[in-house]
PDB file of N, CA and C in Angstrom:
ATOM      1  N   UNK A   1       0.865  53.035 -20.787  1.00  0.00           N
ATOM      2  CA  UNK A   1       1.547  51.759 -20.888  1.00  0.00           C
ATOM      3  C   UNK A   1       0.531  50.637 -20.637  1.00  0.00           C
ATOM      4  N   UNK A   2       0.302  49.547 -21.406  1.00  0.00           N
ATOM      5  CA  UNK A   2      -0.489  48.841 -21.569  1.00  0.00           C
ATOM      6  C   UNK A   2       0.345  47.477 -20.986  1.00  0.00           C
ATOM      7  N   UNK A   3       0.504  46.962 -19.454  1.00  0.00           N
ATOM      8  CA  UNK A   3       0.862  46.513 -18.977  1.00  0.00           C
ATOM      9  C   UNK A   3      -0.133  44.812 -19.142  1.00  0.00           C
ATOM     10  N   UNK A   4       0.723  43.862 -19.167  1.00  0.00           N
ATOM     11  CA  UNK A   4      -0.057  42.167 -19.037  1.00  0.00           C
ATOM     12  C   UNK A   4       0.022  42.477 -17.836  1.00  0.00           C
ATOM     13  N   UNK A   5      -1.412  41.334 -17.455  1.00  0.00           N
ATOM     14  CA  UNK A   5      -1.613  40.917 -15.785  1.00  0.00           C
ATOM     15  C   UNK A   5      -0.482  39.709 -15.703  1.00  0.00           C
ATOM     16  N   UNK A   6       0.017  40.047 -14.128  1.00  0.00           N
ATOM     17  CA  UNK A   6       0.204  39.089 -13.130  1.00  0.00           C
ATOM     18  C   UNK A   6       0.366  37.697 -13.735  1.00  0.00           C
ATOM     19  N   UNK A   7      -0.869  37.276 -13.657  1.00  0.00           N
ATOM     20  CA  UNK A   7      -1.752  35.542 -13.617  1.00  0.00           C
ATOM     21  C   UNK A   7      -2.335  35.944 -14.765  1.00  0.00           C
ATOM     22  N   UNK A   8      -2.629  35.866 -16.041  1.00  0.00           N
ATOM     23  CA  UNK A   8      -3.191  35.248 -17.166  1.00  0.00           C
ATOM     24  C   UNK A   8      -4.229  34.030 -16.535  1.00  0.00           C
ATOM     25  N   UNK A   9      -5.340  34.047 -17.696  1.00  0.00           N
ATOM     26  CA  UNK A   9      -6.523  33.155 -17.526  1.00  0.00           C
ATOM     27  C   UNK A   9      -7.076  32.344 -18.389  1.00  0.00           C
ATOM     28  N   UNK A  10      -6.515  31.042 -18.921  1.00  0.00           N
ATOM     29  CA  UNK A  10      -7.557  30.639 -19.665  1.00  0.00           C
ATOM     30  C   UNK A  10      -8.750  29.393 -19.511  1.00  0.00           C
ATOM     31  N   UNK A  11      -9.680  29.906 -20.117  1.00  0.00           N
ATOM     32  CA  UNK A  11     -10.946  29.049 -19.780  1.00  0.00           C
ATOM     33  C   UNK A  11     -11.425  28.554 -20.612  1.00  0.00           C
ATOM     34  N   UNK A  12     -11.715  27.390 -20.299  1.00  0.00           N
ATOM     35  CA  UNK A  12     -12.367  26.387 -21.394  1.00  0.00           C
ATOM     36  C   UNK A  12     -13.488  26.017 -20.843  1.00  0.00           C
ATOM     37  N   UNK A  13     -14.799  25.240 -21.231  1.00  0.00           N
ATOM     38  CA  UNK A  13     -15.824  25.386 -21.462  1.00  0.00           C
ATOM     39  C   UNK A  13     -16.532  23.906 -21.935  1.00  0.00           C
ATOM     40  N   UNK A  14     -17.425  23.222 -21.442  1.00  0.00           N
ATOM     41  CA  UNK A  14     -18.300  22.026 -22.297  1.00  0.00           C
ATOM     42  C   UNK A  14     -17.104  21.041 -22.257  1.00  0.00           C
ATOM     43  N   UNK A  15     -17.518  19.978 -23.555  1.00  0.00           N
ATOM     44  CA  UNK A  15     -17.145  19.001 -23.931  1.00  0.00           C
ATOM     45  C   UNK A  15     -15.987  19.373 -24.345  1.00  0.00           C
ATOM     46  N   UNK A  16     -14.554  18.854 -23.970  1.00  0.00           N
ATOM     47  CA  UNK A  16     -13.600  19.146 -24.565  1.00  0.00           C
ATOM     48  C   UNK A  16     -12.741  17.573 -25.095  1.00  0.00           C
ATOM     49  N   UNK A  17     -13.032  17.429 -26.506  1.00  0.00           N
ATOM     50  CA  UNK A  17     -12.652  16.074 -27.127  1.00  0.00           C
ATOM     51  C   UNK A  17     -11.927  16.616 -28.653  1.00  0.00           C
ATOM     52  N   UNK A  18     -11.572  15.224 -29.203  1.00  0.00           N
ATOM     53  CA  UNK A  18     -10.961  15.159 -30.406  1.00  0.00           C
ATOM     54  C   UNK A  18     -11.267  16.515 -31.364  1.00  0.00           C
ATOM     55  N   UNK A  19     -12.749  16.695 -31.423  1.00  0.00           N
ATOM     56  CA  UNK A  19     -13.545  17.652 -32.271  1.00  0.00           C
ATOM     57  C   UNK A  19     -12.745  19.024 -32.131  1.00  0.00           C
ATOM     58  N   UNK A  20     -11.951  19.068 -30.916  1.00  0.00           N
ATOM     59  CA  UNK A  20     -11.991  20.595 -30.695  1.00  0.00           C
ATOM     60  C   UNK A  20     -10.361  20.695 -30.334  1.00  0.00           C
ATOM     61  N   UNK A  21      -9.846  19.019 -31.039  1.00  0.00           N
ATOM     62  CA  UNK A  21      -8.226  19.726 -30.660  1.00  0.00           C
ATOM     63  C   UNK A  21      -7.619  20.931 -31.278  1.00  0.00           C
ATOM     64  N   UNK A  22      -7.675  21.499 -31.895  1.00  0.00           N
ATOM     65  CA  UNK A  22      -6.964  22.626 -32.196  1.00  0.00           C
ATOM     66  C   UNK A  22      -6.741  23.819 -31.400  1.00  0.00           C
ATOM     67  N   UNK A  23      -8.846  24.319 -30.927  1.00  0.00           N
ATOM     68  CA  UNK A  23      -8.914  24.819 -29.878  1.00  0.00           C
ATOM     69  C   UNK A  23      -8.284  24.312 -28.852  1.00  0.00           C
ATOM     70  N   UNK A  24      -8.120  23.281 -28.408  1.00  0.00           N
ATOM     71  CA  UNK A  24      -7.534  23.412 -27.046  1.00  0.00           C
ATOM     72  C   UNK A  24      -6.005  23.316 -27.400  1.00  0.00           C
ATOM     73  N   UNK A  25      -5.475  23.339 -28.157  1.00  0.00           N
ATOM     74  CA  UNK A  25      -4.223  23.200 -28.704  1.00  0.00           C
ATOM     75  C   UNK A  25      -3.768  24.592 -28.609  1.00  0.00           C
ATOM     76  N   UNK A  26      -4.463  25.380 -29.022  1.00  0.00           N
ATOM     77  CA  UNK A  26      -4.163  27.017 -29.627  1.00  0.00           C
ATOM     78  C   UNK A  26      -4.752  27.855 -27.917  1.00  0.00           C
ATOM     79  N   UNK A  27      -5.621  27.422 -26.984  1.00  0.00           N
ATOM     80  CA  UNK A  27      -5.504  27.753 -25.783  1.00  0.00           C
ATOM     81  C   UNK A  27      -4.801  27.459 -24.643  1.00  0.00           C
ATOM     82  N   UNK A  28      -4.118  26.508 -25.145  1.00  0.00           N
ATOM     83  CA  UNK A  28      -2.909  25.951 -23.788  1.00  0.00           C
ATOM     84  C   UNK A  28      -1.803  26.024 -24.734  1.00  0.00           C
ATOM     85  N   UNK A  29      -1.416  27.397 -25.317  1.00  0.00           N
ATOM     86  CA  UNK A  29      -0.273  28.126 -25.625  1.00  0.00           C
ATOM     87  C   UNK A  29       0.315  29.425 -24.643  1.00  0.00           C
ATOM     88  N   UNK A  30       1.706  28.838 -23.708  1.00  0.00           N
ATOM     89  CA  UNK A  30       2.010  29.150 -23.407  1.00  0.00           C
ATOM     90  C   UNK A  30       2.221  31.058 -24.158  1.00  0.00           C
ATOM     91  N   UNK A  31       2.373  32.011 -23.253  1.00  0.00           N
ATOM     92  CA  UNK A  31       1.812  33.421 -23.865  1.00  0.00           C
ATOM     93  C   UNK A  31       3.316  33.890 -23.416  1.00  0.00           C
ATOM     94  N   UNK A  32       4.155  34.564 -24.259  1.00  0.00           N
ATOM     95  CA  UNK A  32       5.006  35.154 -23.639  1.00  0.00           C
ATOM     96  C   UNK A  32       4.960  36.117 -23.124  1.00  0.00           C
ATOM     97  N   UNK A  33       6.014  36.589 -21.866  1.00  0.00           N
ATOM     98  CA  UNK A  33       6.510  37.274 -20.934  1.00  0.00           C
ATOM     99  C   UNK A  33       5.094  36.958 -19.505  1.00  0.00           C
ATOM    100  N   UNK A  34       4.628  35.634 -19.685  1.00  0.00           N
ATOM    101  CA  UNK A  34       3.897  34.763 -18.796  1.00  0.00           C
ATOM    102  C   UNK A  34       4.151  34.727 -17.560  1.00  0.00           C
ATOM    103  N   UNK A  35       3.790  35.414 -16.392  1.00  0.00           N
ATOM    104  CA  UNK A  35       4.399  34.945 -14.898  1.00  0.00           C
ATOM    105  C   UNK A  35       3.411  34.220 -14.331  1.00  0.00           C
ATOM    106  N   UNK A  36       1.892  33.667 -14.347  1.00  0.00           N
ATOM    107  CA  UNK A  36       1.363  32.970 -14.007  1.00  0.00           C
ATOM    108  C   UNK A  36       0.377  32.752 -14.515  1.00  0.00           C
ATOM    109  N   UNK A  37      -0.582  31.207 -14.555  1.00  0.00           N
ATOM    110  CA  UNK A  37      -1.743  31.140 -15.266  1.00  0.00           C
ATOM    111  C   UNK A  37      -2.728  30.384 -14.723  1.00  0.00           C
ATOM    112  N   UNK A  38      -3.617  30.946 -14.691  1.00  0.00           N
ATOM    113  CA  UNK A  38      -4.920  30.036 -14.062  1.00  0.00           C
ATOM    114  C   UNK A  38      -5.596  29.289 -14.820  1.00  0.00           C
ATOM    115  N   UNK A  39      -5.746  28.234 -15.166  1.00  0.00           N
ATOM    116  CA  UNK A  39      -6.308  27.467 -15.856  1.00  0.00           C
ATOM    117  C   UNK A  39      -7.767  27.258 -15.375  1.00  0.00           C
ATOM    118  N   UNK A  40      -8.455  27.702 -16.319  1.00  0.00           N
ATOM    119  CA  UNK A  40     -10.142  27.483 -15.521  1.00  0.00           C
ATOM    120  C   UNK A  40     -11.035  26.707 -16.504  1.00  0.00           C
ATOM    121  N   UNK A  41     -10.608  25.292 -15.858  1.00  0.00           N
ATOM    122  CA  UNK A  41     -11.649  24.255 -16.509  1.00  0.00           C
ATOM    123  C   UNK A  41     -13.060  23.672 -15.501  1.00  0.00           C
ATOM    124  N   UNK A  42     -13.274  25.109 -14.584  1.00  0.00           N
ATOM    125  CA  UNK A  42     -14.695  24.573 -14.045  1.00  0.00           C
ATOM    126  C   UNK A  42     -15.859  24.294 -14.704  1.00  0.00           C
ATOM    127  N   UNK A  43     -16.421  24.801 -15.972  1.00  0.00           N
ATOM    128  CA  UNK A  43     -17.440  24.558 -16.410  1.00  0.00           C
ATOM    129  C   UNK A  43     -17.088  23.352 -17.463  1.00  0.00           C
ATOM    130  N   UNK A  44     -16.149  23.018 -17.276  1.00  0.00           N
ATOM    131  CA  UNK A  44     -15.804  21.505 -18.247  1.00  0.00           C
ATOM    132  C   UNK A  44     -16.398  20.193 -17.708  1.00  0.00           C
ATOM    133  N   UNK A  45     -17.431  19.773 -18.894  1.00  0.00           N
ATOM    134  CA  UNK A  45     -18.216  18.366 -18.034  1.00  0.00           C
ATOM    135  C   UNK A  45     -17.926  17.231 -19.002  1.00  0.00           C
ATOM    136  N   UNK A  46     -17.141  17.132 -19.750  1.00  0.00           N
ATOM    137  CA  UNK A  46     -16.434  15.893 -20.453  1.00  0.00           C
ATOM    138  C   UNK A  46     -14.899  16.477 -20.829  1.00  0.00           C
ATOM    139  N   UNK A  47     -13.925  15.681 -20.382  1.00  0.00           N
ATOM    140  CA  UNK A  47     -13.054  15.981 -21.345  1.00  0.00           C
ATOM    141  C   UNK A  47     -12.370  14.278 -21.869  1.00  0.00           C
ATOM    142  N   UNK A  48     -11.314  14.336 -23.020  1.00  0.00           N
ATOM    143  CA  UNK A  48     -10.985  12.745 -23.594  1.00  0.00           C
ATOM    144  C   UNK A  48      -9.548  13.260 -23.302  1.00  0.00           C
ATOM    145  N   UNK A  49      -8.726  11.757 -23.824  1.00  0.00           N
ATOM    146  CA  UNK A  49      -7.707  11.438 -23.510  1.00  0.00           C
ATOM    147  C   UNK A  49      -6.696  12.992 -24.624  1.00  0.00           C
ATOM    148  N   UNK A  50      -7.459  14.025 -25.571  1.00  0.00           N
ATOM    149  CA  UNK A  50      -6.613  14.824 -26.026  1.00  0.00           C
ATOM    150  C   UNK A  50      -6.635  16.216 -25.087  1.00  0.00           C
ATOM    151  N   UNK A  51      -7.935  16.337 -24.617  1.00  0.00           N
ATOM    152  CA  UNK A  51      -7.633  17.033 -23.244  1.00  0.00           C
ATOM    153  C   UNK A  51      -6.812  17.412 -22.732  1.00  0.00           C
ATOM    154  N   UNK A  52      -6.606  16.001 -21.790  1.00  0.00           N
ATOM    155  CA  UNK A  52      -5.748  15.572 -20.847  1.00  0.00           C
ATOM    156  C   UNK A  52      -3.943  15.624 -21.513  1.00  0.00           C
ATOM    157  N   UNK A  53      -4.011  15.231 -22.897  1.00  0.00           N
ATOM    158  CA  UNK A  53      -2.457  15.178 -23.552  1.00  0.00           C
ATOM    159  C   UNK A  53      -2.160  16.786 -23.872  1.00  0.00           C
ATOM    160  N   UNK A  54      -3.106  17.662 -24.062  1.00  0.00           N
ATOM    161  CA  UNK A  54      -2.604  19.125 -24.211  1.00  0.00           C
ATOM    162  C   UNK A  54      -2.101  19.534 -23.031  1.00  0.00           C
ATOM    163  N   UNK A  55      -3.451  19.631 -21.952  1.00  0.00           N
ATOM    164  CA  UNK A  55      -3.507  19.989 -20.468  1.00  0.00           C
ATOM    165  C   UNK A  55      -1.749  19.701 -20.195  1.00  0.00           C
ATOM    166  N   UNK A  56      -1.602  18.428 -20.186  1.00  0.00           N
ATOM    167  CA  UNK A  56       0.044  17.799 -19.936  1.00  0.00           C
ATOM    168  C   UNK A  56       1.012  18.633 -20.148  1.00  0.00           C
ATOM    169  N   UNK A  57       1.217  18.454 -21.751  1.00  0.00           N
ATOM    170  CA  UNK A  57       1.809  19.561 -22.574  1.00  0.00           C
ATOM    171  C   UNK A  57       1.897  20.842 -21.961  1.00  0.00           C
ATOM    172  N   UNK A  58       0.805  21.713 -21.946  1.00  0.00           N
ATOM    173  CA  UNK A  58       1.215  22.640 -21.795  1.00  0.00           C
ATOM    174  C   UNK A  58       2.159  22.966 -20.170  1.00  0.00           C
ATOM    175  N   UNK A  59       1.175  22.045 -19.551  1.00  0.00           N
ATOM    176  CA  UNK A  59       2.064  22.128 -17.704  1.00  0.00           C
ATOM    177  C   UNK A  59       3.402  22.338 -17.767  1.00  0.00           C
ATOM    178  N   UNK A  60       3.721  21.244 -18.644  1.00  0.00           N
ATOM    179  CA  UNK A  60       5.170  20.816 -19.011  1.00  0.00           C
ATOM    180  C   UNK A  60       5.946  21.586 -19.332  1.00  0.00           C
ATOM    181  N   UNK A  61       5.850  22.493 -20.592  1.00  0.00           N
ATOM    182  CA  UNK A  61       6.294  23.600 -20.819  1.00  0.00           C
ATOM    183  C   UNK A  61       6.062  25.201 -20.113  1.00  0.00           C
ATOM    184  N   UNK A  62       4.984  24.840 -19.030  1.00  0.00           N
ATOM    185  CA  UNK A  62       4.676  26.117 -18.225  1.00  0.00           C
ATOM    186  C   UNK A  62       5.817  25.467 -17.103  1.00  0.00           C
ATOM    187  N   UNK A  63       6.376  24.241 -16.911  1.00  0.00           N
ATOM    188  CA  UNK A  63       7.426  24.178 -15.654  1.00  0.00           C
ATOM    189  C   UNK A  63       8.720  24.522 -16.381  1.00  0.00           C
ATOM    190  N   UNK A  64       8.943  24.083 -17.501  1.00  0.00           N
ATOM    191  CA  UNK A  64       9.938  24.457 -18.413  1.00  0.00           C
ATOM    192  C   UNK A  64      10.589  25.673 -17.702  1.00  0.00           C
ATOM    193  N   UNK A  65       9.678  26.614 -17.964  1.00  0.00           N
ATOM    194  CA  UNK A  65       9.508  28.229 -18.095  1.00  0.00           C
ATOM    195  C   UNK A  65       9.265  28.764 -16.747  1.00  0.00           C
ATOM    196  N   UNK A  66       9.575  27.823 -15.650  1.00  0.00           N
ATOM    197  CA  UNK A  66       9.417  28.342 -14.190  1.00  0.00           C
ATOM    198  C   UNK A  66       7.673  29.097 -14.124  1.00  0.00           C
ATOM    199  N   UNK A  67       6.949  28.646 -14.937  1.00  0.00           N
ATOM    200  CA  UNK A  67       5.736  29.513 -14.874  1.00  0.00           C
ATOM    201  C   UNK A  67       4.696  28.855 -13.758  1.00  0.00           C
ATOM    202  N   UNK A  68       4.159  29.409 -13.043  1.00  0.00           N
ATOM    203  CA  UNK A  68       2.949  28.477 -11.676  1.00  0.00           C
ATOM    204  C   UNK A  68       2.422  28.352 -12.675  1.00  0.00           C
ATOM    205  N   UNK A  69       1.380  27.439 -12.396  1.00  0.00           N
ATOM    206  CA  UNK A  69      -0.268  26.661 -13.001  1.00  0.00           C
ATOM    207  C   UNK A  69      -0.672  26.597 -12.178  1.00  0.00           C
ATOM    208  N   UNK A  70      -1.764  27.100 -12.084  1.00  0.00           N
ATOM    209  CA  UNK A  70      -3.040  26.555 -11.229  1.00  0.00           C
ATOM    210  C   UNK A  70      -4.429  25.863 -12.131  1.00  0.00           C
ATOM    211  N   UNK A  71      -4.959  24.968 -11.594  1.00  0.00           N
ATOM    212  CA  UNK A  71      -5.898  23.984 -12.694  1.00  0.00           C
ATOM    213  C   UNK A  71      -7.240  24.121 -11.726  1.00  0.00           C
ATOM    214  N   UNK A  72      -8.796  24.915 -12.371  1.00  0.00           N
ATOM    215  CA  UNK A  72      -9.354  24.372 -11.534  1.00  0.00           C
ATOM    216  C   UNK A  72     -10.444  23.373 -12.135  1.00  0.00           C
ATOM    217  N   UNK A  73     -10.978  22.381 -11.604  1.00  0.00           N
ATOM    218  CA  UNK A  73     -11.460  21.701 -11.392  1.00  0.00           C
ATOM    219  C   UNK A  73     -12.469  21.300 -11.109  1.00  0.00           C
ATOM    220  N   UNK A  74     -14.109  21.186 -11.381  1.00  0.00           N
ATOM    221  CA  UNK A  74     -15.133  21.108 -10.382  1.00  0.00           C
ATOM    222  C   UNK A  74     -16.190  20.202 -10.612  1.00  0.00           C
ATOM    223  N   UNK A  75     -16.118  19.725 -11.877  1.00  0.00           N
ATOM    224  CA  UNK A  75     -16.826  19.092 -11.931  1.00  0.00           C
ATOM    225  C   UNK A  75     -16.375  17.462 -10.990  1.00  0.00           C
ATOM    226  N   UNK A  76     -17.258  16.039 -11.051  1.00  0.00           N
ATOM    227  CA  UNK A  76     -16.753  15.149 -10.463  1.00  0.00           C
ATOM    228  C   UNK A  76     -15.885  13.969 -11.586  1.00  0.00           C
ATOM    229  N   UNK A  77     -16.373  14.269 -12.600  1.00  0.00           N
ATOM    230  CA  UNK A  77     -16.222  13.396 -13.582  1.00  0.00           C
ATOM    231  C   UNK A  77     -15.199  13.816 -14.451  1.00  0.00           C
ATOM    232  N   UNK A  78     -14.497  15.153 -14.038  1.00  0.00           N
ATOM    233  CA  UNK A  78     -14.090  15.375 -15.111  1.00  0.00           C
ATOM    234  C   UNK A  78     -12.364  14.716 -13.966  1.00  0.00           C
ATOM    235  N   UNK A  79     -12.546  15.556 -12.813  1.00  0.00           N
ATOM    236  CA  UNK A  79     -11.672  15.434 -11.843  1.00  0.00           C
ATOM    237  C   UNK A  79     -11.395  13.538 -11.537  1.00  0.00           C
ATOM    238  N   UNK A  80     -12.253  12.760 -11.512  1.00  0.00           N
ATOM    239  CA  UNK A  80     -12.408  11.049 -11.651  1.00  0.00           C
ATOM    240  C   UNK A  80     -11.155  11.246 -12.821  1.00  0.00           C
ATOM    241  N   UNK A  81     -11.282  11.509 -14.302  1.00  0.00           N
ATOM    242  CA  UNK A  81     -10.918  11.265 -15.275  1.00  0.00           C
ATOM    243  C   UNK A  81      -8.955  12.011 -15.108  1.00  0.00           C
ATOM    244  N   UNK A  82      -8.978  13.022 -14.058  1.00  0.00           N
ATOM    245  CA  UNK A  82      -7.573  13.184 -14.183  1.00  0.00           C
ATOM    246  C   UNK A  82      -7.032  12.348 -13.076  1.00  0.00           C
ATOM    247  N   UNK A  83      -7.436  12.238 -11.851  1.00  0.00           N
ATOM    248  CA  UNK A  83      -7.010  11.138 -11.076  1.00  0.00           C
ATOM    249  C   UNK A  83      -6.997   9.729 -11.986  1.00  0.00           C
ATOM    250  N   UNK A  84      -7.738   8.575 -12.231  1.00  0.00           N
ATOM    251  CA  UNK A  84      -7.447   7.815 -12.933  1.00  0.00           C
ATOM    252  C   UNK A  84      -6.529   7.973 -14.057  1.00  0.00           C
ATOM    253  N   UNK A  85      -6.336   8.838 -14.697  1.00  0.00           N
ATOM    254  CA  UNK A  85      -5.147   9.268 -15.677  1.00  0.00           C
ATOM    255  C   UNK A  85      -3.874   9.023 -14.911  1.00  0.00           C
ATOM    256  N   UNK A  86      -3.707   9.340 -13.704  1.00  0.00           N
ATOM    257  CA  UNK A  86      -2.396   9.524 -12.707  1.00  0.00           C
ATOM    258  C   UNK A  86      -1.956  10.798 -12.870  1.00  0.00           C
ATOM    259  N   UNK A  87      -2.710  12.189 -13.205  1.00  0.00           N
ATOM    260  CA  UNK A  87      -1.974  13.354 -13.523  1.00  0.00           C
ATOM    261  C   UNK A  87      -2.728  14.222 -12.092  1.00  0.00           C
ATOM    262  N   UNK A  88      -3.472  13.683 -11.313  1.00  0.00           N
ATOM    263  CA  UNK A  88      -3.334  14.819 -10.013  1.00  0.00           C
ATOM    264  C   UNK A  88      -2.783  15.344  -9.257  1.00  0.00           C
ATOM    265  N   UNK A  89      -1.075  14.647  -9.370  1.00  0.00           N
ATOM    266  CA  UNK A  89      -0.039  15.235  -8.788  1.00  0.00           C
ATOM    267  C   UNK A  89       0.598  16.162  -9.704  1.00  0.00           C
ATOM    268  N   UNK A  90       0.285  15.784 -11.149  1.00  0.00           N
ATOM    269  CA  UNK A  90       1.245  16.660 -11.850  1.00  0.00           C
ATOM    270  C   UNK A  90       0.932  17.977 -11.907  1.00  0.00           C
ATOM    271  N   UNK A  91      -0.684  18.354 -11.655  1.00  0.00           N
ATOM    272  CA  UNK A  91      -1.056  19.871 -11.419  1.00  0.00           C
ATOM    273  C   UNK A  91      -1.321  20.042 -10.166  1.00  0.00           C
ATOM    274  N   UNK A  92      -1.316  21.090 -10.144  1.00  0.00           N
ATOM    275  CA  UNK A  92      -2.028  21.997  -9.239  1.00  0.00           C
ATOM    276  C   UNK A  92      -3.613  21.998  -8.978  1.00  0.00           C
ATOM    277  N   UNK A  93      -4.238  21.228  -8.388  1.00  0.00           N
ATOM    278  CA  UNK A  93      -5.600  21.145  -8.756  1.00  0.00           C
ATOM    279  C   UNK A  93      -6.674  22.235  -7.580  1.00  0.00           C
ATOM    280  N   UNK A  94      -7.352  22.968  -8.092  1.00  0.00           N
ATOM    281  CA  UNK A  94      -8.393  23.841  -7.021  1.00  0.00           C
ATOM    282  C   UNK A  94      -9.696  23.424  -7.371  1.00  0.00           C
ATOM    283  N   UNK A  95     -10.588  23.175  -6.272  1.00  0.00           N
ATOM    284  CA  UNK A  95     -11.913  23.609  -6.599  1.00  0.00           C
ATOM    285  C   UNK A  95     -12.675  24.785  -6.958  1.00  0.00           C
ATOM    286  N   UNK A  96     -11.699  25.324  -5.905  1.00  0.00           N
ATOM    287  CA  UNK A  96     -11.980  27.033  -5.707  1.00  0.00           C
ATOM    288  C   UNK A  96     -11.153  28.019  -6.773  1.00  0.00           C
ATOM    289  N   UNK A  97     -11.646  28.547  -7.832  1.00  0.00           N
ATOM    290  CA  UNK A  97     -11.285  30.053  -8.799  1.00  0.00           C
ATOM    291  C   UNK A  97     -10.178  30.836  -7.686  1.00  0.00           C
ATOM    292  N   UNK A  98     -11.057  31.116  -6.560  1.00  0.00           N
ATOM    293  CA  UNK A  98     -10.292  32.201  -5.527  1.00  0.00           C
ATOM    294  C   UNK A  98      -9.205  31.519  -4.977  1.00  0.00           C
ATOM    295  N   UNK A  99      -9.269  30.386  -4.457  1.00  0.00           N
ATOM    296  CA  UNK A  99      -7.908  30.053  -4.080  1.00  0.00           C
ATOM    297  C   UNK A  99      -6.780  29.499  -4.892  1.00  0.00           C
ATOM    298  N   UNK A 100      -7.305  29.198  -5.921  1.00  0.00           N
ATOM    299  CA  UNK A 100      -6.285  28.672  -7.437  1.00  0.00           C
ATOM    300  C   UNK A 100      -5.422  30.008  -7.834  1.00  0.00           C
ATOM    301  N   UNK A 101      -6.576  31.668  -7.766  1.00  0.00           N
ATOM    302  CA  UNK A 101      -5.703  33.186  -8.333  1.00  0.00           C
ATOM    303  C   UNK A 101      -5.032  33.084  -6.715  1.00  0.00           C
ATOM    304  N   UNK A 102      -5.503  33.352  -5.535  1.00  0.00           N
ATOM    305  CA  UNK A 102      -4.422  33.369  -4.018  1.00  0.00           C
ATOM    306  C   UNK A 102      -3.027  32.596  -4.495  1.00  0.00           C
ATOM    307  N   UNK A 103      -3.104  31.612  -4.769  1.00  0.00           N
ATOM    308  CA  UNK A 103      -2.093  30.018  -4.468  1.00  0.00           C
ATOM    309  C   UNK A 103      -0.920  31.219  -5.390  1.00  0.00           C
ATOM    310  N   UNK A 104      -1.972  31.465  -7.023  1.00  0.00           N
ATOM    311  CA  UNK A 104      -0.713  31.902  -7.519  1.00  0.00           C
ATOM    312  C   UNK A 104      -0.205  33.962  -7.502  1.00  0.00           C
ATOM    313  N   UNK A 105      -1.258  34.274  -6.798  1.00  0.00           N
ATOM    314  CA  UNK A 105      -0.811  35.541  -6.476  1.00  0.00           C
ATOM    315  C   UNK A 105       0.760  35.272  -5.549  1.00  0.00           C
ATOM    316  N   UNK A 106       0.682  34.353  -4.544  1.00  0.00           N
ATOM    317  CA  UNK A 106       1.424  34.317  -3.686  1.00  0.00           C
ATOM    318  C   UNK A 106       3.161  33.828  -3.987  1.00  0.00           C
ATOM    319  N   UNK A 107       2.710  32.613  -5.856  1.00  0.00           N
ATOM    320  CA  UNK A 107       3.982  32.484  -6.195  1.00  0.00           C
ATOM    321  C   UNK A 107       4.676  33.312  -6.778  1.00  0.00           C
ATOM    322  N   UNK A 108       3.520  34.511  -7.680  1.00  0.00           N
ATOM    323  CA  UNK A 108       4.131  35.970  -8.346  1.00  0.00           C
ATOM    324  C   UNK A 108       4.911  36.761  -7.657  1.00  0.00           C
ATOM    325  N   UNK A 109       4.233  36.944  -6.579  1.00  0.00           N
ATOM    326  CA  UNK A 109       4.407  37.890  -5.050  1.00  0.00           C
ATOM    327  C   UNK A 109       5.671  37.378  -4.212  1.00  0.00           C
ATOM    328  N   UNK A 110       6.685  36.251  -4.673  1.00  0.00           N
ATOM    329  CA  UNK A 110       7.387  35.720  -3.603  1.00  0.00           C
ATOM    330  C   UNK A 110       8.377  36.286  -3.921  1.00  0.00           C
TER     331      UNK A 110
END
């Protein structure tokens, strides 16, 4: 039996702008029978305002769906760019990989 994990992972990478909406369009697709997802935008060192409108999106429909998010975060500029947006309350934000999979082991696990 070829069982899905737990927490699902997706990671994005570099510059994430206009050029590459599709990709990020077609990676912040919610996955069915989804119980949690880690979003791992640590190695992200630009992102633009379509980013940030997928990123949204998909949250949105991952609360829809009772699904956790965890978002991580590490660069300074990229993290500047979601605070000034006003969306640092709307995620879940980690510095830390390990405590972003904990946060949501613990909402799978409840």
């Amino acid at each position: 039996m070829n069982e899905r994990p737990a927490i699902e992972t997706i990671r994005l990478t570099g510059e994430l702008e206009v050029g590459r909406k599709q990709e990020i369009r077609d990676a912040f697709a919610l996955r069915d029978g989804a119980r949690a997802v880690l979003v791992d935008l640590s190695e992200v060192t630009y992102a633009d305002s379509t980013a940030l409108t997928e990123l949204l999106r998909f949250c949105m429909t991952a609360q829809r769906e009772a699904v956790p998010i965890a978002v991580v975060i590490r660069t300074r500029q990229f993290a500047r760019l979601v605070q000034y947006a006003g969306l640092a309350s709307v995620f879940k934000i980690f510095e830390d990989p390990g405590e972003a999979f904990a946060y949501l082991s613990d909402c799978v696990n409840a």
